[in-house]
C-alpha atoms as a PDB file:
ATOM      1  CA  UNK A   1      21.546  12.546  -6.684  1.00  0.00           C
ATOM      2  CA  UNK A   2      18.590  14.680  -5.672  1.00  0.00           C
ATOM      3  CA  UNK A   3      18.878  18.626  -6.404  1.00  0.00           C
ATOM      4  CA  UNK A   4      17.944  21.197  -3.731  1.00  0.00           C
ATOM      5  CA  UNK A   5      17.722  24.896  -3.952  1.00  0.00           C
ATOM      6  CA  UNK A   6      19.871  27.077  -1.459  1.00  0.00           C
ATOM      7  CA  UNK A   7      19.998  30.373  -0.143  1.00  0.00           C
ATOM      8  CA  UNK A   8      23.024  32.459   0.596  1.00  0.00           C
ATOM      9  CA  UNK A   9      22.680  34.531   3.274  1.00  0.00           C
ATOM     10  CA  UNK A  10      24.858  36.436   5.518  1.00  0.00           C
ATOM     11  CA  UNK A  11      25.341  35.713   9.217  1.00  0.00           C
ATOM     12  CA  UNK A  12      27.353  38.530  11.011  1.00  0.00           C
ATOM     13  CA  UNK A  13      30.936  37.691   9.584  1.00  0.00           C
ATOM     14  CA  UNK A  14      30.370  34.777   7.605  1.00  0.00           C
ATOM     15  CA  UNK A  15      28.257  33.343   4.945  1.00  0.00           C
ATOM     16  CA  UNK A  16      25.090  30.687   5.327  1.00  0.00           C
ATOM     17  CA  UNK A  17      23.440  28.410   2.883  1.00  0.00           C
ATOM     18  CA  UNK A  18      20.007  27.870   3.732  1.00  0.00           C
ATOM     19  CA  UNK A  19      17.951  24.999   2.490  1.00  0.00           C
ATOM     20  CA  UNK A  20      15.064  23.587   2.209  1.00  0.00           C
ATOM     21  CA  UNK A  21      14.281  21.240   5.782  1.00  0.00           C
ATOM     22  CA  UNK A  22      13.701  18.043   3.326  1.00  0.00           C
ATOM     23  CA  UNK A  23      17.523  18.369   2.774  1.00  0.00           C
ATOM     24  CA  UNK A  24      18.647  17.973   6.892  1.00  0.00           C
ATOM     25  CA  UNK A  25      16.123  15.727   6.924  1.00  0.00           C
ATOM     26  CA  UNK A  26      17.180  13.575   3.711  1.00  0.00           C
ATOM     27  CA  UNK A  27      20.701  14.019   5.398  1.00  0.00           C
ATOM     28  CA  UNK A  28      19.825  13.462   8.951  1.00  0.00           C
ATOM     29  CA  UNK A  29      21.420  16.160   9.713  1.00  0.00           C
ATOM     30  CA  UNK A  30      21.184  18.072  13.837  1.00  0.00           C
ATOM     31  CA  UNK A  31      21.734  21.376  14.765  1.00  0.00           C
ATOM     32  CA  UNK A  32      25.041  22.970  14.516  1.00  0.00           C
ATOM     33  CA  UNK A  33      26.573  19.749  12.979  1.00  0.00           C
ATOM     34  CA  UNK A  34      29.393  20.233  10.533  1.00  0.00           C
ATOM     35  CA  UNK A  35      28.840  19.289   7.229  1.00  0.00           C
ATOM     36  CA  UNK A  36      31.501  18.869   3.963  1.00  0.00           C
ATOM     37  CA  UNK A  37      30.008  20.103   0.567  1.00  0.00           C
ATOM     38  CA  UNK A  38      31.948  19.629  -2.589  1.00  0.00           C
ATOM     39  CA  UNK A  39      33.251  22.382  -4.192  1.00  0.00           C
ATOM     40  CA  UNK A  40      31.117  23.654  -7.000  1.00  0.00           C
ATOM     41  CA  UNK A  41      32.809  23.781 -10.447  1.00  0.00           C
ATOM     42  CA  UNK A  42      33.245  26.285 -12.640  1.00  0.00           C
ATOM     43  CA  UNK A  43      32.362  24.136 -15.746  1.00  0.00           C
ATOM     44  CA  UNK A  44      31.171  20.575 -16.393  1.00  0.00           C
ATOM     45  CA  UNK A  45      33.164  18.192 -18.112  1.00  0.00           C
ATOM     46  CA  UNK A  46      30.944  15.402 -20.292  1.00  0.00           C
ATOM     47  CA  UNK A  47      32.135  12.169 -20.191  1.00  0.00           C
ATOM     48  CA  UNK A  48      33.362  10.119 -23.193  1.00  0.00           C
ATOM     49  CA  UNK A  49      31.634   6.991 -23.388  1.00  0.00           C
ATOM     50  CA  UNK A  50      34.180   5.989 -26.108  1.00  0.00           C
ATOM     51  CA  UNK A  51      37.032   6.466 -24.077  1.00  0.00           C
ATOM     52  CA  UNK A  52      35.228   4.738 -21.058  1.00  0.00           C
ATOM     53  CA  UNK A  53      34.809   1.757 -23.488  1.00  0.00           C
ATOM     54  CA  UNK A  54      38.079   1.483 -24.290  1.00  0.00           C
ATOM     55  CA  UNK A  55      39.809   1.964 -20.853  1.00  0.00           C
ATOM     56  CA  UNK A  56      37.260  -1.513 -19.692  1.00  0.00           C
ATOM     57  CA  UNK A  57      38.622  -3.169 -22.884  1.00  0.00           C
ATOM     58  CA  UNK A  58      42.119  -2.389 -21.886  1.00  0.00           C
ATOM     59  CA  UNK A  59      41.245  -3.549 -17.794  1.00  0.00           C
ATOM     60  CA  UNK A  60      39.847  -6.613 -19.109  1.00  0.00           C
ATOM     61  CA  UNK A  61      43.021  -7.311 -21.502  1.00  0.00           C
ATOM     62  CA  UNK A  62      45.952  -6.835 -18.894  1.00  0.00           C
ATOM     63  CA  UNK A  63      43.330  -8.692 -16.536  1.00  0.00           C
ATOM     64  CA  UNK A  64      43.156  -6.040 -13.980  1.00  0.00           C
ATOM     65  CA  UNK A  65      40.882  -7.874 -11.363  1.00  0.00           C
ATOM     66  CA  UNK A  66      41.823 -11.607 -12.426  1.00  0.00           C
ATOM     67  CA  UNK A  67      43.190 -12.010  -8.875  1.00  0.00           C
ATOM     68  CA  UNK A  68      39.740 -11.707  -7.479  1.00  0.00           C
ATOM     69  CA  UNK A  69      38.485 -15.217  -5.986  1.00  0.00           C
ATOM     70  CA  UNK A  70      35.426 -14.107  -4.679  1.00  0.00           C
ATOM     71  CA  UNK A  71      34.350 -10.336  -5.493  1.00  0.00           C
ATOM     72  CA  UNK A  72      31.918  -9.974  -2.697  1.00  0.00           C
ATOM     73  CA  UNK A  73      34.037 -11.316  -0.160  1.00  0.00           C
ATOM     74  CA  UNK A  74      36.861  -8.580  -1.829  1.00  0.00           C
ATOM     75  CA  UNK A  75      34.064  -5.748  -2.036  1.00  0.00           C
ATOM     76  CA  UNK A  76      33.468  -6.170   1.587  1.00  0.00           C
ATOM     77  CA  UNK A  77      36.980  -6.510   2.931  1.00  0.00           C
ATOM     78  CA  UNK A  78      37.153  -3.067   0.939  1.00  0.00           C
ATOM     79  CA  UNK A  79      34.544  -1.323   2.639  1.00  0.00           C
ATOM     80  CA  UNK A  80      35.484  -2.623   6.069  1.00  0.00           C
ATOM     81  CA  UNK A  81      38.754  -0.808   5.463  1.00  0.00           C
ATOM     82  CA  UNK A  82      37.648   2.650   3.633  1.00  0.00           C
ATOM     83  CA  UNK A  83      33.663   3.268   4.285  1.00  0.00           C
ATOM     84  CA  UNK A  84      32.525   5.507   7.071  1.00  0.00           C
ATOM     85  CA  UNK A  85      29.923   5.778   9.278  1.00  0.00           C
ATOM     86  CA  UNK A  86      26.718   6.958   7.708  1.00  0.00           C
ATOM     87  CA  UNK A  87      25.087  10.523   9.832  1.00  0.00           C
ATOM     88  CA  UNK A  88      23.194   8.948  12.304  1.00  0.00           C
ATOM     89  CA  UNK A  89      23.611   5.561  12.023  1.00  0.00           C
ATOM     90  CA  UNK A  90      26.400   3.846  15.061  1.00  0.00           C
END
């Protein structure tokens, strides 16, 4: 995930972020196109890779994707049913 710097700024009765034109470009983003940015957080939890370990271990014991012929085929029927369209792309 790339980083960009932005710039608060205030635009009559609301508030603006303004970045850098590599980032609508990046995003393929137009003009006055609605975006959704994720909420920033107020502190950053690490992850445990001991605890990520252990929760495969237990997936793989109670055989949690055993029923899985083909897991292309699956990953695809999948994304038919939950991905959206990319910005830009029809």
């Amino acid at each position: 995930m790339s980083k960009y710097t932005a710039t608060v700024i205030k635009t009559g009765n609301s508030y603006a972020l303004r970045v850098p034109k590599v980032y609508v470009d990046d995003a393929k983003l137009k003009l006055g196109q609605k975006v959704q940015v994720v909420s920033p957080t107020t502190q950053t939890e690490k992850q445990d890779p001991e605890a990520i370990k252990k929760a495969i271990a237990e997936m793989r014991r109670v055989g949690a994707f055993s029923k899985i012929q083909d897991p292309v085929a699956w990953q695809r029927e999948i994304r038919k049913e939950w991905d959206r369209p990319l910005p830009g792309r029809d």
